[in-house]
Protein backbone atom coordinates (compact mmCIF):
# COMPACT_ATOMS: atom_id res chain seq x y z
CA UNK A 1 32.31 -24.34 6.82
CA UNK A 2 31.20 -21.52 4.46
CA UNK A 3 31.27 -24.48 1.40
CA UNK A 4 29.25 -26.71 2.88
CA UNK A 5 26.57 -23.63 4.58
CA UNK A 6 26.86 -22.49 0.82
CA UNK A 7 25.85 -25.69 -0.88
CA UNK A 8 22.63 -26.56 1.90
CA UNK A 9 21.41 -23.47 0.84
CA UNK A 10 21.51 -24.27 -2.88
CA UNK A 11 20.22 -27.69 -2.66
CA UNK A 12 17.23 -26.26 -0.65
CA UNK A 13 16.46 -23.94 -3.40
CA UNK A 14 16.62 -26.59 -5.96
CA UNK A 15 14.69 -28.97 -4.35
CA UNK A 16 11.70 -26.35 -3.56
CA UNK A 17 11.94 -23.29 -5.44
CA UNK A 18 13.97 -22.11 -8.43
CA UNK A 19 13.26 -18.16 -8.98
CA UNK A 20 13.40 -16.77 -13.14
CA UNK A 21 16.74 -16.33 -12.50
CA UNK A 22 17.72 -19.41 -11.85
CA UNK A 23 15.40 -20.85 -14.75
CA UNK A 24 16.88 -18.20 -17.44
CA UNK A 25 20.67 -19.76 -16.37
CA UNK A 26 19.59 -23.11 -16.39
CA UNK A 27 17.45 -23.83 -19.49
CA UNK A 28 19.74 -26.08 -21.04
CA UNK A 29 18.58 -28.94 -18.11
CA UNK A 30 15.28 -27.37 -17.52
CA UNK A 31 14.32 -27.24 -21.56
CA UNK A 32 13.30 -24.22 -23.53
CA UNK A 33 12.75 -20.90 -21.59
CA UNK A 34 9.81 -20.37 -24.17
CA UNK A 35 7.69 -22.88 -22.23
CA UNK A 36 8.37 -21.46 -19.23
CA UNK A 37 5.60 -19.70 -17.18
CA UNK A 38 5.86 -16.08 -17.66
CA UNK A 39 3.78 -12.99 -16.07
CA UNK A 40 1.56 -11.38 -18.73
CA UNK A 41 2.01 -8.19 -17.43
CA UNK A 42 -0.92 -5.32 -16.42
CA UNK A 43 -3.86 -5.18 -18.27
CA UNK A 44 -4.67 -1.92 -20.02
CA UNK A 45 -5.37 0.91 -18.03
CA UNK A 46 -9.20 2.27 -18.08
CA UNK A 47 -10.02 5.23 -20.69
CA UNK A 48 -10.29 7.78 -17.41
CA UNK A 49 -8.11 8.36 -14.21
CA UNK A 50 -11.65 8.86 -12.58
CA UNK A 51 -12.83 6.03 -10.17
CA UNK A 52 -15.96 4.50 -9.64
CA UNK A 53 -17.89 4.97 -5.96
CA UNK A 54 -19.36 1.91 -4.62
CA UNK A 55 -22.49 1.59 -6.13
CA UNK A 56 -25.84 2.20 -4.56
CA UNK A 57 -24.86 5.54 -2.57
CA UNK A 58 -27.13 8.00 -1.34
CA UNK A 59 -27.42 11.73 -2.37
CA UNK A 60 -25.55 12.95 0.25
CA UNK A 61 -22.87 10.13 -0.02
CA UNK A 62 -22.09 10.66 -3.84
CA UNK A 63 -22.13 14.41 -2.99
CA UNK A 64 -19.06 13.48 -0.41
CA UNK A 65 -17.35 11.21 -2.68
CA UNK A 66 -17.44 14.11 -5.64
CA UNK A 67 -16.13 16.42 -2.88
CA UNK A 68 -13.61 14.04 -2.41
CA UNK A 69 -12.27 13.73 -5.46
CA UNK A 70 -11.67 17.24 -5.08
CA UNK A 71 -9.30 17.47 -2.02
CA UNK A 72 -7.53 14.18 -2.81
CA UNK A 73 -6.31 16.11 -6.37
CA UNK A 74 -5.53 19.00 -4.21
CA UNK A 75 -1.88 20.29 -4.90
CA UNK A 76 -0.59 21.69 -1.64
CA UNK A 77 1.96 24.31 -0.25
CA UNK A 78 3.02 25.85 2.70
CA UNK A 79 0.66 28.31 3.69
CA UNK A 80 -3.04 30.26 3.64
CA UNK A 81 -1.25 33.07 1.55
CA UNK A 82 0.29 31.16 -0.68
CA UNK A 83 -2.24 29.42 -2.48
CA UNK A 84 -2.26 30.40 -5.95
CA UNK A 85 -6.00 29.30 -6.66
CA UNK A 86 -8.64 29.89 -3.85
CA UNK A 87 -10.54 26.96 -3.30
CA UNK A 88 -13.65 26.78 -5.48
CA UNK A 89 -12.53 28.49 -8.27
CA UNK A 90 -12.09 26.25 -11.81
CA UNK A 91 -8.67 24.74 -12.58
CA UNK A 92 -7.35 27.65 -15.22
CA UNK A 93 -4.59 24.93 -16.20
CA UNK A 94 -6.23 21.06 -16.14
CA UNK A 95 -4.12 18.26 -16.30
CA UNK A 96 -5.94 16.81 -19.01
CA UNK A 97 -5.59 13.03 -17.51
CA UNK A 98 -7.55 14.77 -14.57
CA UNK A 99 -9.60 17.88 -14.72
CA UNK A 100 -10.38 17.94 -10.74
CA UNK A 101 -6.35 19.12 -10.26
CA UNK A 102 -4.22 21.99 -11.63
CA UNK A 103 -1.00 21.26 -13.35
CA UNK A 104 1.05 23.88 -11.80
CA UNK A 105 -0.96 25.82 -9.52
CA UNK A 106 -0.93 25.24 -5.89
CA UNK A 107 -4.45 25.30 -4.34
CA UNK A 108 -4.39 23.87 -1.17
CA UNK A 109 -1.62 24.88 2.20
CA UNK A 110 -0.74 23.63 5.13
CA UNK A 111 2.36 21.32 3.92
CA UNK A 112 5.72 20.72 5.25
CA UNK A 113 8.52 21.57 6.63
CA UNK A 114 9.42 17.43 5.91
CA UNK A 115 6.78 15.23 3.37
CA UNK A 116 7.47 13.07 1.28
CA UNK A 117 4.69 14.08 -1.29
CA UNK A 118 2.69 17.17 -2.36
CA UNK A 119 -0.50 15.55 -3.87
CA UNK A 120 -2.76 12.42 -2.50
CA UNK A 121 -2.52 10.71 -5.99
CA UNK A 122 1.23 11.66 -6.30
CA UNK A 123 1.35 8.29 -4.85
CA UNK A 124 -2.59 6.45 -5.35
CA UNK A 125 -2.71 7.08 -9.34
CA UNK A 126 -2.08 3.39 -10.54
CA UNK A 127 -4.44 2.50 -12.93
CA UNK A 128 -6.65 5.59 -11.76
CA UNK A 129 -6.82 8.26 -8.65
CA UNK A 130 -6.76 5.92 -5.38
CA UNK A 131 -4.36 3.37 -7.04
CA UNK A 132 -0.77 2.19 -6.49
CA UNK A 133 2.65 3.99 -7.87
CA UNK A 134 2.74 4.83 -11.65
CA UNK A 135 5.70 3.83 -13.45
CA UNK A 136 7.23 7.36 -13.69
CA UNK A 137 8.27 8.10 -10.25
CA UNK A 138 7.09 11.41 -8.95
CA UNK A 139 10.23 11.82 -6.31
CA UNK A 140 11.86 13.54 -9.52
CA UNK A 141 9.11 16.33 -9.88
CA UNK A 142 8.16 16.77 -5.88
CA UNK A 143 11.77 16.96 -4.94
CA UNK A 144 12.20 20.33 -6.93
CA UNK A 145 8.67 21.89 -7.17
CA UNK A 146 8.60 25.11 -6.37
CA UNK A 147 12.40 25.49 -6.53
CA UNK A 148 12.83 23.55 -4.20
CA UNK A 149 16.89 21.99 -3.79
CA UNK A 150 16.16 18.41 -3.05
CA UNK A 151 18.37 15.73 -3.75
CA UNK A 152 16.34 12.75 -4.36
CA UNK A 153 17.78 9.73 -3.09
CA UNK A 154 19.55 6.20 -5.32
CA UNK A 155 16.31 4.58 -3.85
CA UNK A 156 14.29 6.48 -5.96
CA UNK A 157 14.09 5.22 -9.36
CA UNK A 158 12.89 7.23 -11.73
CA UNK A 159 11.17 4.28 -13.35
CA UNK A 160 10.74 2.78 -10.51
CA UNK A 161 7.73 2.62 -7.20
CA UNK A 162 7.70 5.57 -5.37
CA UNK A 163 8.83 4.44 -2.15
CA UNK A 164 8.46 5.77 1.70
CA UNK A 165 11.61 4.77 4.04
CA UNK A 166 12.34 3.78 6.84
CA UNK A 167 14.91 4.17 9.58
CA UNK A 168 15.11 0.56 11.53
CA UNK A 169 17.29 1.29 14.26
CA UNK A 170 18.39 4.71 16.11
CA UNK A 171 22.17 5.33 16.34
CA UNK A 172 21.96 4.20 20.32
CA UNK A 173 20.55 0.54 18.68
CA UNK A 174 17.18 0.93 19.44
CA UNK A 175 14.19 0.07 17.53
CA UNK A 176 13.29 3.24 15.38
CA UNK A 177 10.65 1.78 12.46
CA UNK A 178 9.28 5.45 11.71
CA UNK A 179 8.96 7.08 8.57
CA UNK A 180 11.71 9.51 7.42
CA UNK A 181 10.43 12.30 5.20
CA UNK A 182 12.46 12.60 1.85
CA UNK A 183 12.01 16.24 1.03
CA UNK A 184 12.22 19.22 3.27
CA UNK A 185 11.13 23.03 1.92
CA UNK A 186 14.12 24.58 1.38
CA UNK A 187 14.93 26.26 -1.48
CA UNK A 188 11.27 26.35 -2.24
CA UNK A 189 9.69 30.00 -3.51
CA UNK A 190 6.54 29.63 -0.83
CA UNK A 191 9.30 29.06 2.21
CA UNK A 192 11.85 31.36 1.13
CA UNK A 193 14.03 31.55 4.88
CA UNK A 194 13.75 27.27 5.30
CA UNK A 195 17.27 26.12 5.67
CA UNK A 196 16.50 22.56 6.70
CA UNK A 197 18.70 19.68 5.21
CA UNK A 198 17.49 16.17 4.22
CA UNK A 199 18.38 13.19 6.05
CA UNK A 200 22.03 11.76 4.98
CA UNK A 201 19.80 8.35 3.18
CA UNK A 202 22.66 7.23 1.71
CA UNK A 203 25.07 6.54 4.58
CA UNK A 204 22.12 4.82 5.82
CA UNK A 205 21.44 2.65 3.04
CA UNK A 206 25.08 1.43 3.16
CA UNK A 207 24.65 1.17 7.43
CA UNK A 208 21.88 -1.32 5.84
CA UNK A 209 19.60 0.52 8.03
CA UNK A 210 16.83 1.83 5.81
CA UNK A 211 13.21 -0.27 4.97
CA UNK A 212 10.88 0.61 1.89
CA UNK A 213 7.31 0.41 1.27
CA UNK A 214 5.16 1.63 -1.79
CA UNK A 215 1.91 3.07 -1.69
CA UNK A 216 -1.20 0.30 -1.79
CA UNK A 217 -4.12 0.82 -3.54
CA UNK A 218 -6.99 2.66 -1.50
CA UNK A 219 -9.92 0.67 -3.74
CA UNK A 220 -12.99 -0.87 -1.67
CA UNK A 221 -11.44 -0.09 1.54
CA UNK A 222 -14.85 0.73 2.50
CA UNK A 223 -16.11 -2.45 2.02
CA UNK A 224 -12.96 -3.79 3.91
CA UNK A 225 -13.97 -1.81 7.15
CA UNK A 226 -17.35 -3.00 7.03
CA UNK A 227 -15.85 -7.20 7.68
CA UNK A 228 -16.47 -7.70 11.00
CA UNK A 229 -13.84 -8.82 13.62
CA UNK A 230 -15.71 -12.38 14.36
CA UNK A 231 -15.42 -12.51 10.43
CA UNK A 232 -12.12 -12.66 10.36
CA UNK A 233 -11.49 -14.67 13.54
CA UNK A 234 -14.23 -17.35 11.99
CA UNK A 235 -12.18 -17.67 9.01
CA UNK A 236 -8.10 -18.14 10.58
CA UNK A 237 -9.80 -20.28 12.65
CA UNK A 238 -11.61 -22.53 9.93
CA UNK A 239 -9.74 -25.19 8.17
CA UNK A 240 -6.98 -25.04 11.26
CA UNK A 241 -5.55 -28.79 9.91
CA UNK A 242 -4.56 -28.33 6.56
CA UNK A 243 -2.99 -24.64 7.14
CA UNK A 244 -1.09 -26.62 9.69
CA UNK A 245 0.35 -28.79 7.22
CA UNK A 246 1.11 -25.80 4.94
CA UNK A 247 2.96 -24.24 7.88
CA UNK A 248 0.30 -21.54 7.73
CA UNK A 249 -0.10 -19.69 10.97
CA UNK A 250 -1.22 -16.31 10.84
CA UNK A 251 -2.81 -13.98 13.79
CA UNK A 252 -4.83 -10.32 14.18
CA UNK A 253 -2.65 -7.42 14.88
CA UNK A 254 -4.53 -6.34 17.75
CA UNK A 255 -5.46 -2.31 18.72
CA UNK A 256 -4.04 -2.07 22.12
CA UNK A 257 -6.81 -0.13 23.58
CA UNK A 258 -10.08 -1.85 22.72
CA UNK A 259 -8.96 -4.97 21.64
CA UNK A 260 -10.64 -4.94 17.86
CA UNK A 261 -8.61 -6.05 14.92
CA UNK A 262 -6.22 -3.61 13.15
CA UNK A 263 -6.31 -4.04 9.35
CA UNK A 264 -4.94 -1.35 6.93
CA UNK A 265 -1.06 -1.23 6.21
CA UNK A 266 1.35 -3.27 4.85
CA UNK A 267 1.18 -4.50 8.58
CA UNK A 268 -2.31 -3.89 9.32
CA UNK A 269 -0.93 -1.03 11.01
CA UNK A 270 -3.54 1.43 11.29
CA UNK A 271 -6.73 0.42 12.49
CA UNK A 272 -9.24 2.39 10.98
CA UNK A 273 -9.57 4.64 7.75
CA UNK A 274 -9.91 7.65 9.35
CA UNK A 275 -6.72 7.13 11.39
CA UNK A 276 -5.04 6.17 7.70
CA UNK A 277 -6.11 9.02 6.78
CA UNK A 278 -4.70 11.17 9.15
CA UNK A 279 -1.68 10.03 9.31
CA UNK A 280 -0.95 9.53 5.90
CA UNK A 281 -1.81 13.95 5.65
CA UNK A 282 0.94 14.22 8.42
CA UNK A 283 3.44 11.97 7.59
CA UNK A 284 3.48 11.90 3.51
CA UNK A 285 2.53 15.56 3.40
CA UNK A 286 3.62 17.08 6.45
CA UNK A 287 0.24 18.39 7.17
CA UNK A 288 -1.09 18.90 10.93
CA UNK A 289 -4.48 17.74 11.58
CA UNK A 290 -7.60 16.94 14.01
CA UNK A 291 -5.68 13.40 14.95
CA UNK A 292 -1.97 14.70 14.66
CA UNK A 293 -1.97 17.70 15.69
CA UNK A 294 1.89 18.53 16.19
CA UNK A 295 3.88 19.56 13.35
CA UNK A 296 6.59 16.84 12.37
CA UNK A 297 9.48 19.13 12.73
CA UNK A 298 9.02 22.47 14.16
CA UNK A 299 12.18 24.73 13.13
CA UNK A 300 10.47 27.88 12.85
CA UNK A 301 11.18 29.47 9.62
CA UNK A 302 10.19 26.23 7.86
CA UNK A 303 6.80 26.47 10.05
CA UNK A 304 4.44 28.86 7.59
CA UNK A 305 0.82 26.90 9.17
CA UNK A 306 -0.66 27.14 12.73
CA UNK A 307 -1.06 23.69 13.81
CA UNK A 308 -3.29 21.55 13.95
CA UNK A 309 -3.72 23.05 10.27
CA UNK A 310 -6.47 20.62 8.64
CA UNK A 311 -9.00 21.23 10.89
CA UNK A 312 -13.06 21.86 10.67
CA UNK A 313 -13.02 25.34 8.87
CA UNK A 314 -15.78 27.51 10.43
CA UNK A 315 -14.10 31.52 10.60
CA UNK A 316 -14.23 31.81 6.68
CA UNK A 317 -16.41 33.13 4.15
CA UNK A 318 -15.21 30.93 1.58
CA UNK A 319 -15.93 27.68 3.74
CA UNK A 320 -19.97 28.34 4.28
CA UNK A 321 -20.38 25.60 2.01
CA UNK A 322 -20.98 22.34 4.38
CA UNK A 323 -19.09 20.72 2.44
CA UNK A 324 -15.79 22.81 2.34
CA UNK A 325 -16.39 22.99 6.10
CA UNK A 326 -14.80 18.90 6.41
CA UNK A 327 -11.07 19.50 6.34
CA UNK A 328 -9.12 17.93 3.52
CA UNK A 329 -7.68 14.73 6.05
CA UNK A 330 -11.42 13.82 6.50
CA UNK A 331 -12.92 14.16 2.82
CA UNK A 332 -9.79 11.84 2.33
CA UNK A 333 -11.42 9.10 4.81
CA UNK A 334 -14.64 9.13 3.08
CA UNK A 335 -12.83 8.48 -0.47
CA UNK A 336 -11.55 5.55 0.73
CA UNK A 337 -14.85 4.65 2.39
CA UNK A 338 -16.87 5.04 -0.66
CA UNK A 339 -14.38 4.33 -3.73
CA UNK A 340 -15.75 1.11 -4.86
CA UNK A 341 -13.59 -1.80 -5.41
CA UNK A 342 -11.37 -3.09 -8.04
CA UNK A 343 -13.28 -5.10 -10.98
CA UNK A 344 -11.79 -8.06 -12.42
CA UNK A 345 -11.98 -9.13 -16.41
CA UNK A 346 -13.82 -11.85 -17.36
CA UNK A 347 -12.09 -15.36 -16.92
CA UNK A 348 -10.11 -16.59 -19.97
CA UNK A 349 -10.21 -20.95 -19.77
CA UNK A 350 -6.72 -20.66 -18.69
CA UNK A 351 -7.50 -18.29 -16.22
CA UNK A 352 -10.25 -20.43 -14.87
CA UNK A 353 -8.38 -22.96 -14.35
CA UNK A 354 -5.99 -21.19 -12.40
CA UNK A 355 -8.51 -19.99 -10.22
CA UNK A 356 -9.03 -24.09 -9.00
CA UNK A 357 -5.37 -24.49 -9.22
CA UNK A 358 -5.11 -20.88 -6.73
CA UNK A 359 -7.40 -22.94 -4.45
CA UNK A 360 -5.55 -26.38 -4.57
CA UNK A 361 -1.89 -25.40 -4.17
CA UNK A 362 -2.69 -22.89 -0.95
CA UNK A 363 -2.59 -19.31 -1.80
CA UNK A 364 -6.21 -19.40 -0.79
CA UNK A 365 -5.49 -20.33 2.73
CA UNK A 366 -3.84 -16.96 3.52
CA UNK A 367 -5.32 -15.19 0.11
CA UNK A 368 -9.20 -15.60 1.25
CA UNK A 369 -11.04 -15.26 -1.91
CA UNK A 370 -14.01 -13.31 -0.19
CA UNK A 371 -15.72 -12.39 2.60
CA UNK A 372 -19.58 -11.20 3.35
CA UNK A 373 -20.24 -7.74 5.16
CA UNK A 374 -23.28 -8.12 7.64
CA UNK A 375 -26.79 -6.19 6.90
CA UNK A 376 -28.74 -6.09 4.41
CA UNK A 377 -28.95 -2.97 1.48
CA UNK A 378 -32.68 -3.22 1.24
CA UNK A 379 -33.37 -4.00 5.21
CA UNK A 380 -37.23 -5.79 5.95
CA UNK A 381 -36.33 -5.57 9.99
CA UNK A 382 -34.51 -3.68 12.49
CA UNK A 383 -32.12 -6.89 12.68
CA UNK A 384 -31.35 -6.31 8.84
CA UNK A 385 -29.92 -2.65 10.09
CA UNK A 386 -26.50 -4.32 11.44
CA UNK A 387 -23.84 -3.55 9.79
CA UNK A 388 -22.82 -0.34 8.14
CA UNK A 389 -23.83 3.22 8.53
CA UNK A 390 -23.85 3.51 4.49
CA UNK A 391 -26.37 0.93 3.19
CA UNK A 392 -24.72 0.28 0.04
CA UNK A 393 -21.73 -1.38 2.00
CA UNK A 394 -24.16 -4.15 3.94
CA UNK A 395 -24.32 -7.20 2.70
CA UNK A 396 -21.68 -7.15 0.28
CA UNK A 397 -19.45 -10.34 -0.99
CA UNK A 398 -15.87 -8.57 -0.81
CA UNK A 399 -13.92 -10.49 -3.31
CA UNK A 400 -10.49 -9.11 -1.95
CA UNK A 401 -8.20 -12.43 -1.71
CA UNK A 402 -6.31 -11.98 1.95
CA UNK A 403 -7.38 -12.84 5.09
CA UNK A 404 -6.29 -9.31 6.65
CA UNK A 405 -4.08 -11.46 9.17
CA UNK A 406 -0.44 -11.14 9.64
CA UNK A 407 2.06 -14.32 9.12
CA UNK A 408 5.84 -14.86 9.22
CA UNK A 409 7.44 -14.45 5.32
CA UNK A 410 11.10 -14.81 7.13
CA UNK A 411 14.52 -13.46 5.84
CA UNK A 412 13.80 -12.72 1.95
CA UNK A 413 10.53 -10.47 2.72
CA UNK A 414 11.70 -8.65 6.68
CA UNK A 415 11.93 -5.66 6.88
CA UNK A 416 13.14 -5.58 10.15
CA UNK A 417 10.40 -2.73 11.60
CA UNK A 418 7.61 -3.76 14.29
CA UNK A 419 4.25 -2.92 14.25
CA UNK A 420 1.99 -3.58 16.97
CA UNK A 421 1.67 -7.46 16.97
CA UNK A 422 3.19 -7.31 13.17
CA UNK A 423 7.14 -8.34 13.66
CA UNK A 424 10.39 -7.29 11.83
CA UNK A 425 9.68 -10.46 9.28
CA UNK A 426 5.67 -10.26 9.73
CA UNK A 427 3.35 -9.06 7.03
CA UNK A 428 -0.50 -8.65 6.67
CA UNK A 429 -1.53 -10.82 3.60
CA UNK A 430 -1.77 -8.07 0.81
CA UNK A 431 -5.40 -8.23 -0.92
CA UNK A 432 -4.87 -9.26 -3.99
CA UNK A 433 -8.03 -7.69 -5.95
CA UNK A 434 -6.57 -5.20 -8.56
CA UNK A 435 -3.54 -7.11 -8.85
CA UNK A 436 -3.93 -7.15 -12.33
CA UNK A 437 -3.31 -3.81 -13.30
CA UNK A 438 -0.37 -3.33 -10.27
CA UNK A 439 2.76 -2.39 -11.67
CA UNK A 440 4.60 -3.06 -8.74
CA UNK A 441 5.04 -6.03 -6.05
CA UNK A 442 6.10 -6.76 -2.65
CA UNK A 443 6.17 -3.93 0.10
CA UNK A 444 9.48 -2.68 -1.23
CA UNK A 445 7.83 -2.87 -4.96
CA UNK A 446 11.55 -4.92 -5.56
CA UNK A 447 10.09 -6.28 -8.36
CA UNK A 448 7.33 -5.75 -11.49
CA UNK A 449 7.32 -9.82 -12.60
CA UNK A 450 4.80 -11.75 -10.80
CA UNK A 451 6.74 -14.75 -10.83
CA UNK A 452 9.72 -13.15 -8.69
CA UNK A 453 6.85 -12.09 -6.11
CA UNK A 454 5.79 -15.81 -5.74
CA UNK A 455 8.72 -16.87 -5.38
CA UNK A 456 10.27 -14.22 -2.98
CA UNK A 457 7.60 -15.83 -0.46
CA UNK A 458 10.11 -18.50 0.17
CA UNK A 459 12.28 -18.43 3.01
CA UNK A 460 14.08 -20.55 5.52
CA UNK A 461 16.14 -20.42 8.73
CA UNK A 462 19.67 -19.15 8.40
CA UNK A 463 18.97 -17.31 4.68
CA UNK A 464 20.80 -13.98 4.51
CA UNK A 465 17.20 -12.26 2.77
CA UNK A 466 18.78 -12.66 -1.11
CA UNK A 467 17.67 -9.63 -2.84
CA UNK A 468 15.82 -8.41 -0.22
CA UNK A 469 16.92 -4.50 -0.29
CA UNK A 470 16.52 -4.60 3.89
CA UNK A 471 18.66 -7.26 4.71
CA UNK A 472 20.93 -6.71 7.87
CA UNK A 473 22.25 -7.88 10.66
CA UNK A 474 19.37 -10.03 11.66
CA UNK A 475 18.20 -11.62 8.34
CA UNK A 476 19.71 -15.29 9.78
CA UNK A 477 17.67 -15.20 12.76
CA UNK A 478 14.61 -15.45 11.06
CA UNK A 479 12.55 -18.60 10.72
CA UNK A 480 10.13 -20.23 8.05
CA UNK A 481 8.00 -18.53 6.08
CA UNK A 482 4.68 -19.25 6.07
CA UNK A 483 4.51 -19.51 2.54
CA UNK A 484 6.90 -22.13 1.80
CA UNK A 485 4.93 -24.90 1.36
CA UNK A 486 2.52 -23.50 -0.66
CA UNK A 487 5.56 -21.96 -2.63
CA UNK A 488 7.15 -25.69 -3.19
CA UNK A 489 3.49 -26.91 -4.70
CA UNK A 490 3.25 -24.05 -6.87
CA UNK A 491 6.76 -24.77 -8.09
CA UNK A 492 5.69 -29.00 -8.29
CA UNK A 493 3.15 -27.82 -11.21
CA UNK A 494 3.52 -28.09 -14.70
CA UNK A 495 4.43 -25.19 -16.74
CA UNK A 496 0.88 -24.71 -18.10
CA UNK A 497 -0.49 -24.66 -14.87
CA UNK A 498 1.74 -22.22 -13.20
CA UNK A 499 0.61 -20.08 -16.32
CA UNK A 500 -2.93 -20.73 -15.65
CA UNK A 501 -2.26 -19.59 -11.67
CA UNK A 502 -0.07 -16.39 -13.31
CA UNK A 503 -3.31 -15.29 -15.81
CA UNK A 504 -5.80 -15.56 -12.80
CA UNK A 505 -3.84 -13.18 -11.20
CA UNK A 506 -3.70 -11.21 -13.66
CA UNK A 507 -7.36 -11.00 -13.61
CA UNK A 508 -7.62 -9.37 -10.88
């Protein structure tokens, strides 16, 4: 029974997609590999780490966003007393590739006992501050900082994403899903009595029972929170018969309480910046705050910061400036809000015919090019006023290729961890703007070749996930993915036109 289970699964491949693998063993009936399609690979990075803010801001926005840039490079410890350099005092040792943050010196508190990272851009530094993971993974460095005794985990690659796990089930068989911190502060010189021990990650990696995601990039999120719901709803309702025929489904993950759409996270998780932010100082960092106020794990000689910790600071001399007085979570929010978006490179003929071809095969059915933010940045009427509180975000085209909607990807993408209305093989369509100089792909970041991304889209009932690194127990219960059609025309095209699809990308 096995055989003939074996060889339906195989002649379903063939007939609708064949991943690089399977093209680099078969070249002697598929002709020379040479001619194959093949990613290009990221474009350069920019001359500085520095991003652009959306353009057109106010005084008192850029003044935010420069403030921002600040606390984001902020290299944090445990506590008030141990910071090494008081807050608005010069960086006496610059990293040169950013001169906002000090090399060694801790100058911000408030971390632990469990994170996972001691920086914002330990994580967003891919092509610049606010992107995706770097090639050099920074587990290696946060794990022992401080003198810390770590052990970073096989997951962690040291060429290789910087990823967050995930525990999918409890040991009673429940439904877990939450984040697992990697690093705890023992052994570390500013938490001297901590005697906390990591998580056992890999008995739970063989259990089959962890989930990775990398960090996403943070770029024109602003401009994403300006799209209005009816937006969005307009658009997965428009063109309803030929996603049909794709297969293409797709829904909102809903916010239970009002009823708005949710749409940042690899599952359109979190439904507004400012709880992103929040949560992201809690949970990556370990640091309390205005929204999560309760410390992660409370032994209490790992607990050196009153909780909530990142709160409004208003009993301090060195806070009288207004801007100091916006704890570090917050100043976060409004770098996201006002960091403008990712800029593509000019089309190369190849390219722009890939963009057509993008359009023609189906990506663009779940991959919206763009959509329009409502207002108007130089308003004639009160009517002109909708939209936005910062004018420079109304009436923006927001070129950022998804349709910030959830579909079904099946066995080879699931990840087996709910969400709100996202399930265990559910996954918001990633925007794709910036794509070109991502290093990494896929939620897990399982892979740097574009190609194997397309192609890991594919899925069908009764597929055990392939080299999906969170395949368990359930991978042959899932169903279609959404993409599969789309996947099969892609794979129909001739070799110069999947190249043309692979440089538009790469534009991005």
């Amino acid at each position: 029974m096995k055989k003939f289970k074996l060889l339906g699964v195989v002649l379903i491949i063939l007939s609708t997609t064949i991943s690089t693998t399977t093209l680099a063993q078969m070249g002697a009936t598929f002709g020379p590999l040479s001619l194959r399609a093949k990613d290009p690979g990221p474009r350069p990075n920019p001359a500085t780490t520095i991003p652009n803010p959306v353009p057109g801001l106010n005084a008192n926005e850029m003044a935010l966003f420069n403030e921002s840039l600040l606390r984001v490079s902020e290299l944090e410890g445990t506590c008030d007393t141990c910071v090494q350099q008081p807050q608005g005092v010069a960086p006496i040792d610059p990293d040169p590739k950013n001169p906002f943050s000090p090399l060694k010196l801790i100058n911000s508190a408030g971390m632990g006992p469990v994170f996972n990272a001691d920086q914002c851009f330990t994580c967003h530094f891919q092509p610049t501050i606010g992107g995706s993971a770097t090639r050099s993974n920074a587990a290696h460095i946060v794990a022992h900082r401080m003198g810390a005794t770590n052990v970073v985990p096989s997951f962690e690659e040291p060429n290789g994403a910087f990823r967050e796990v995930r525990f999918k089930f409890n040991r009673d068989g429940s439904r877990d899903g939450g984040v697992h911190s990697l690093f705890t502060l023992q052994g570390r010189s500013d938490a001297p009595a901590c005697r906390l021990e990591q998580p056992d990650f890999e008995k739970e990696v063989q259990k089959r029972n962890t989930a990775f995601r990398i960090p996403l990039q943070l770029f024109g999120l602003g401009l994403i929170e300006a799209i209005q719901d009816s937006a969005i709803r307009a658009n997965m309702n428009a063109d309803r018969e030929m996603k049909h025929a794709l297969g293409i489904e797709g829904h909102p993950n809903i916010v239970p309480n009002n009823g708005t759409i949710s749409r940042f996270g690899w599952k359109a998780q979190n439904a507004s910046l400012t709880l992103f932010a929040g949560e992201a100082y809690n949970v990556e960092m370990g640091i309390s705050n205005d929204l999560f106020p309760a410390s992660r794990n409370e032994n209490t000689d790992c607990n050196l910061s009153y909780a909530p910790f990142d709160v409004p600071r208003t009993d301090d001399v060195s806070y009288f400036n207004p801007l100091k007085i916006m704890p570090a979570w917050l100043m976060f929010t409004e770098f996201m809000r006002f960091v403008d978006a990712p800029q593509p490179a000019p089309l190369s003929s190849s390219a722009n015919r890939g963009k057509h071809l993008f359009n023609e095969v189906g990506c663009a059915m779940c991959h919206t090019p763009s959509f329009k933010t409502p207002g108007m940045a130089n308003p004639i009427s009160p009517s002109d006023e909708i939209g936005a509180k910062t004018v420079a975000l109304r009436g923006q085209t927001v070129n950022l290729y998804s349709d910030l909607l959830v579909h079904h990807m099946g066995a080879t993408l699931a990840d087996n961890v709910v969400q709100g209305n996202a399930g265990p093989d559910e996954f918001r369509t990633t925007p794709l703007w910036g794509l070109g100089q991502r290093l990494f792909f896929l939620h897990d970041g399982r892979t740097q070749d574009l190609m194997t991304a397309i192609q890991d889209h594919f899925s069908f009932p009764g597929f055990d996930g392939g080299d999906n690194p969170s395949k368990d127990r359930d991978s042959q219960k899932y169903g279609w993915s959404e993409a599969n059609e789309t996947v099969k025309r892609f794979n129909r095209l001739p070799e110069t036109d999947k190249q043309a699809i692979l440089n538009f990308l790469r534009s991005l």
